[in-house]
C-alpha atoms as a PDB file:
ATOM      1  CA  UNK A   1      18.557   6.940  41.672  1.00  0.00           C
ATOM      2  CA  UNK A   2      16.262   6.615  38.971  1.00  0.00           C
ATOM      3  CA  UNK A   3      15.907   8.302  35.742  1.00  0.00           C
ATOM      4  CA  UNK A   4      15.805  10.502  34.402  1.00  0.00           C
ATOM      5  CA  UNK A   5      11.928  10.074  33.348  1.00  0.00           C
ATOM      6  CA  UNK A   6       9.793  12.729  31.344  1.00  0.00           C
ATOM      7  CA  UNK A   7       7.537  15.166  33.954  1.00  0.00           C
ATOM      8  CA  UNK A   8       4.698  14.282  32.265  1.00  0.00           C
ATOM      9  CA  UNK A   9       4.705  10.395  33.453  1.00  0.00           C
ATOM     10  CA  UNK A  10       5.431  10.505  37.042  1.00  0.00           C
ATOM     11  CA  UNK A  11       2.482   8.380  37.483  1.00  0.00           C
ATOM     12  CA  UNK A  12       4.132   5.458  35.807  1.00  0.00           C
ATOM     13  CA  UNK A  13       7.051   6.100  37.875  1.00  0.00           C
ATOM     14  CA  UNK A  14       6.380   7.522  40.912  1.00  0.00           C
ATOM     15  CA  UNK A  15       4.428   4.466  42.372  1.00  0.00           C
ATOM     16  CA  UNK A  16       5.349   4.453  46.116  1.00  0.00           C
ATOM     17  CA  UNK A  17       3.338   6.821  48.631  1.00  0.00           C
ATOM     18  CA  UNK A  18       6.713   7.248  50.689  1.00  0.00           C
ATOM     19  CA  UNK A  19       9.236  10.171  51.403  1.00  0.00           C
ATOM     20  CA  UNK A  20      12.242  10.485  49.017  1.00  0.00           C
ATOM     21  CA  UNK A  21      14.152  13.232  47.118  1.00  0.00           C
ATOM     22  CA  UNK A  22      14.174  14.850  43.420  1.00  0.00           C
ATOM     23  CA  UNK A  23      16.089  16.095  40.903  1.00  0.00           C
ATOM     24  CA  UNK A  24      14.452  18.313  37.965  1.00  0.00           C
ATOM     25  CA  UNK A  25      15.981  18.994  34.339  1.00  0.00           C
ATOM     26  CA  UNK A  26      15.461  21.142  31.912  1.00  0.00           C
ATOM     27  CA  UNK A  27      17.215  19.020  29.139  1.00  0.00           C
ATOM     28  CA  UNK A  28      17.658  15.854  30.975  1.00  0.00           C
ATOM     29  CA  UNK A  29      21.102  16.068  31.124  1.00  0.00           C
ATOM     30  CA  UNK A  30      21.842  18.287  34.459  1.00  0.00           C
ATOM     31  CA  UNK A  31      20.241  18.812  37.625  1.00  0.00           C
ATOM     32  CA  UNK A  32      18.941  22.511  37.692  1.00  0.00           C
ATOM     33  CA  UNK A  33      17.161  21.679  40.743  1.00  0.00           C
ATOM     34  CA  UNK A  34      17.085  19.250  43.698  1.00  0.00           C
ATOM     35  CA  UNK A  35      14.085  19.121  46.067  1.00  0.00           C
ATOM     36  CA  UNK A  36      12.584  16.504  48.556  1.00  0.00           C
ATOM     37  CA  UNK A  37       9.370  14.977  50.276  1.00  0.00           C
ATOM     38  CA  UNK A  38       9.156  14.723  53.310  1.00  0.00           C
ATOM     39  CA  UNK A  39       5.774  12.937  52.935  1.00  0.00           C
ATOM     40  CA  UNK A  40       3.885  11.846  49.003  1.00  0.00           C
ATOM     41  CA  UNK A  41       7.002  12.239  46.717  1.00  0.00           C
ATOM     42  CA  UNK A  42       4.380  12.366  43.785  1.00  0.00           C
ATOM     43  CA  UNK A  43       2.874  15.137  45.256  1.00  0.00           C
ATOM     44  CA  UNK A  44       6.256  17.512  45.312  1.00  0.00           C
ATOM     45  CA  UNK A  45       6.856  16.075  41.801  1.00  0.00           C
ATOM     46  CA  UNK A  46       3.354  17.191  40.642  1.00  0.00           C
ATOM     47  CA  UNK A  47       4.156  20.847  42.015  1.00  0.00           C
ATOM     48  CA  UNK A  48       7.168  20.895  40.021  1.00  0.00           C
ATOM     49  CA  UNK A  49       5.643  19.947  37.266  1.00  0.00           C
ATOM     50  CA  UNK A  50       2.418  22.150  37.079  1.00  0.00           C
ATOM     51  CA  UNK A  51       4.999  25.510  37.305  1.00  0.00           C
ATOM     52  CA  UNK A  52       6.312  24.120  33.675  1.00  0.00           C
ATOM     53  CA  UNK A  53      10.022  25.257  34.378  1.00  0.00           C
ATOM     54  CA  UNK A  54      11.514  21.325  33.828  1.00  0.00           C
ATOM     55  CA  UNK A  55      10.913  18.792  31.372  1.00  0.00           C
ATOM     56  CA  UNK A  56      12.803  15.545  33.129  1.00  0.00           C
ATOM     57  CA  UNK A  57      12.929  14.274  36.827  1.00  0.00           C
ATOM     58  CA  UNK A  58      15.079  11.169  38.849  1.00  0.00           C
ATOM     59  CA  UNK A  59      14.210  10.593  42.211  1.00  0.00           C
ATOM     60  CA  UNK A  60      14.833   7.726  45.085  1.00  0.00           C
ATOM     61  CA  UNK A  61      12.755   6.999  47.862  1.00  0.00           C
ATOM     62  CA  UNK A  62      13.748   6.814  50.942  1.00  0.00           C
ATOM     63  CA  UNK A  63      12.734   5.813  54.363  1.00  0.00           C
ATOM     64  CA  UNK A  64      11.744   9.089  56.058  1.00  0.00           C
ATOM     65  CA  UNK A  65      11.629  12.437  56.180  1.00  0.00           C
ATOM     66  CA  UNK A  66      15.433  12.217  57.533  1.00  0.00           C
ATOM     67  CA  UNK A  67      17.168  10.257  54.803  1.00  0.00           C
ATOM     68  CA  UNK A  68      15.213  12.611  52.209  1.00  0.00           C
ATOM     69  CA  UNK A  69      16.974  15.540  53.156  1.00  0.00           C
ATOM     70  CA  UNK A  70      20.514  13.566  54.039  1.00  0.00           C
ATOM     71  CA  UNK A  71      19.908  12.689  50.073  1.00  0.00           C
ATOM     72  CA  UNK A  72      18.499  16.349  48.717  1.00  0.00           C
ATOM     73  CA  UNK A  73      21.973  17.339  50.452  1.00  0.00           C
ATOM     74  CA  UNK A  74      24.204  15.044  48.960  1.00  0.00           C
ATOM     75  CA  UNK A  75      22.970  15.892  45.698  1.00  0.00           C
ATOM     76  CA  UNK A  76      23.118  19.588  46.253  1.00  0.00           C
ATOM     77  CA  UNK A  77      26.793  18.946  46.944  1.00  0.00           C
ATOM     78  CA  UNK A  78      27.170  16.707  44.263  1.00  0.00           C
ATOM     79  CA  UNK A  79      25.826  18.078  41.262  1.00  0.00           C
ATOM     80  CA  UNK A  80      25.456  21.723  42.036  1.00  0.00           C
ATOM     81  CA  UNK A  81      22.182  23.098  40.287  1.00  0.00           C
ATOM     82  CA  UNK A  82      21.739  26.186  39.136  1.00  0.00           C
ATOM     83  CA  UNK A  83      18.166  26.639  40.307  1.00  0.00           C
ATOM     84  CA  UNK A  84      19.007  26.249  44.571  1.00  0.00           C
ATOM     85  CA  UNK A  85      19.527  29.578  45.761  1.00  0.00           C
ATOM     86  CA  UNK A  86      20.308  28.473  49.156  1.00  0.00           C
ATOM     87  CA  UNK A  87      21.304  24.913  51.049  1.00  0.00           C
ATOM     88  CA  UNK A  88      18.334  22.637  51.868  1.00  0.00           C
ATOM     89  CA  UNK A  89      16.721  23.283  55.300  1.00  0.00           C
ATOM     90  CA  UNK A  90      14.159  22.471  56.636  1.00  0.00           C
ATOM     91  CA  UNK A  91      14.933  19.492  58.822  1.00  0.00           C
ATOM     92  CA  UNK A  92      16.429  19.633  62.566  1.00  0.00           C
ATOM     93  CA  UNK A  93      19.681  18.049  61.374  1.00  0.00           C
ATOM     94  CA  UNK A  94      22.523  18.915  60.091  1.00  0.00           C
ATOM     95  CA  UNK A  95      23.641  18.398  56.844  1.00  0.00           C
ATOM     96  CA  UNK A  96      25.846  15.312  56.571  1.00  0.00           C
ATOM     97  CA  UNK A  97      28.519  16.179  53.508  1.00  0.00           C
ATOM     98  CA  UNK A  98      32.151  16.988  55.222  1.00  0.00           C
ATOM     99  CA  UNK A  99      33.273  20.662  55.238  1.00  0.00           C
ATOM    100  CA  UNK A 100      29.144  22.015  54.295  1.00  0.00           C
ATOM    101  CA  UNK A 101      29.080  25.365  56.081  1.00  0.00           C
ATOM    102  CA  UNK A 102      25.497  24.462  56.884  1.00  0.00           C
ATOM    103  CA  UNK A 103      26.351  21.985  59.109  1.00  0.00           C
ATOM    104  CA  UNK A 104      29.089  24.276  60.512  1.00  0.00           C
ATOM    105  CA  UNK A 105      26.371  27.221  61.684  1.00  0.00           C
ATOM    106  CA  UNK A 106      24.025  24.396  62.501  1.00  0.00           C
ATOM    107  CA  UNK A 107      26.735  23.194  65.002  1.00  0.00           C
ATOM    108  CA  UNK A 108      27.734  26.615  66.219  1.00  0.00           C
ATOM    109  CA  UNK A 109      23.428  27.214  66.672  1.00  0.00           C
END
């Protein structure tokens, strides 16, 4: 993962026109949000950006639309933010972190 970068320069960062997943700060220090692309990963950072509700970003690419949510999961998991509502969807997988109760009702259907 890198990061964490200032919103304002994700062109200088965000080089890569490939899938990958996001995490936006307010104060660079904790992940308020996580997010993903499943296409332009500059473009979801852009829309993040323009609502003017986070100052700082770290991201990672990754090879598809797949590994983007695998990764927008783990970091849900991981760091918790305050600004997800809800589990990631989205994707016709389950989520891949032991014990998630998504993947549980995705199993049961």
């Amino acid at each position: 993962m890198s990061g964490p970068y200032n919103l304002k320069y994700i062109h200088l960062f965000v080089t890569e026109n490939s899938p990958g997943a996001y995490i936006v700060s307010r104060n660079g220090r904790m992940a308020d949000r996580v997010g993903r692309a499943d296409g332009a990963l500059a473009d979801e950072l852009n829309r993040e950006a323009a609502e003017g509700k986070y100052r700082y970003f770290w991201f990672e690419y990754t090879p598809n639309a797949a590994g983007a949510y695998s990764l927008e999961c783990a970091w849900y998991h991981r760091y918790h933010p305050t600004d997800n509502p809800e589990h990631p969807n989205g994707v016709d997988a389950a989520c891949q972190v032991k014990g998630c109760q998504a993947t549980l009702a995705h199993a049961r259907g």
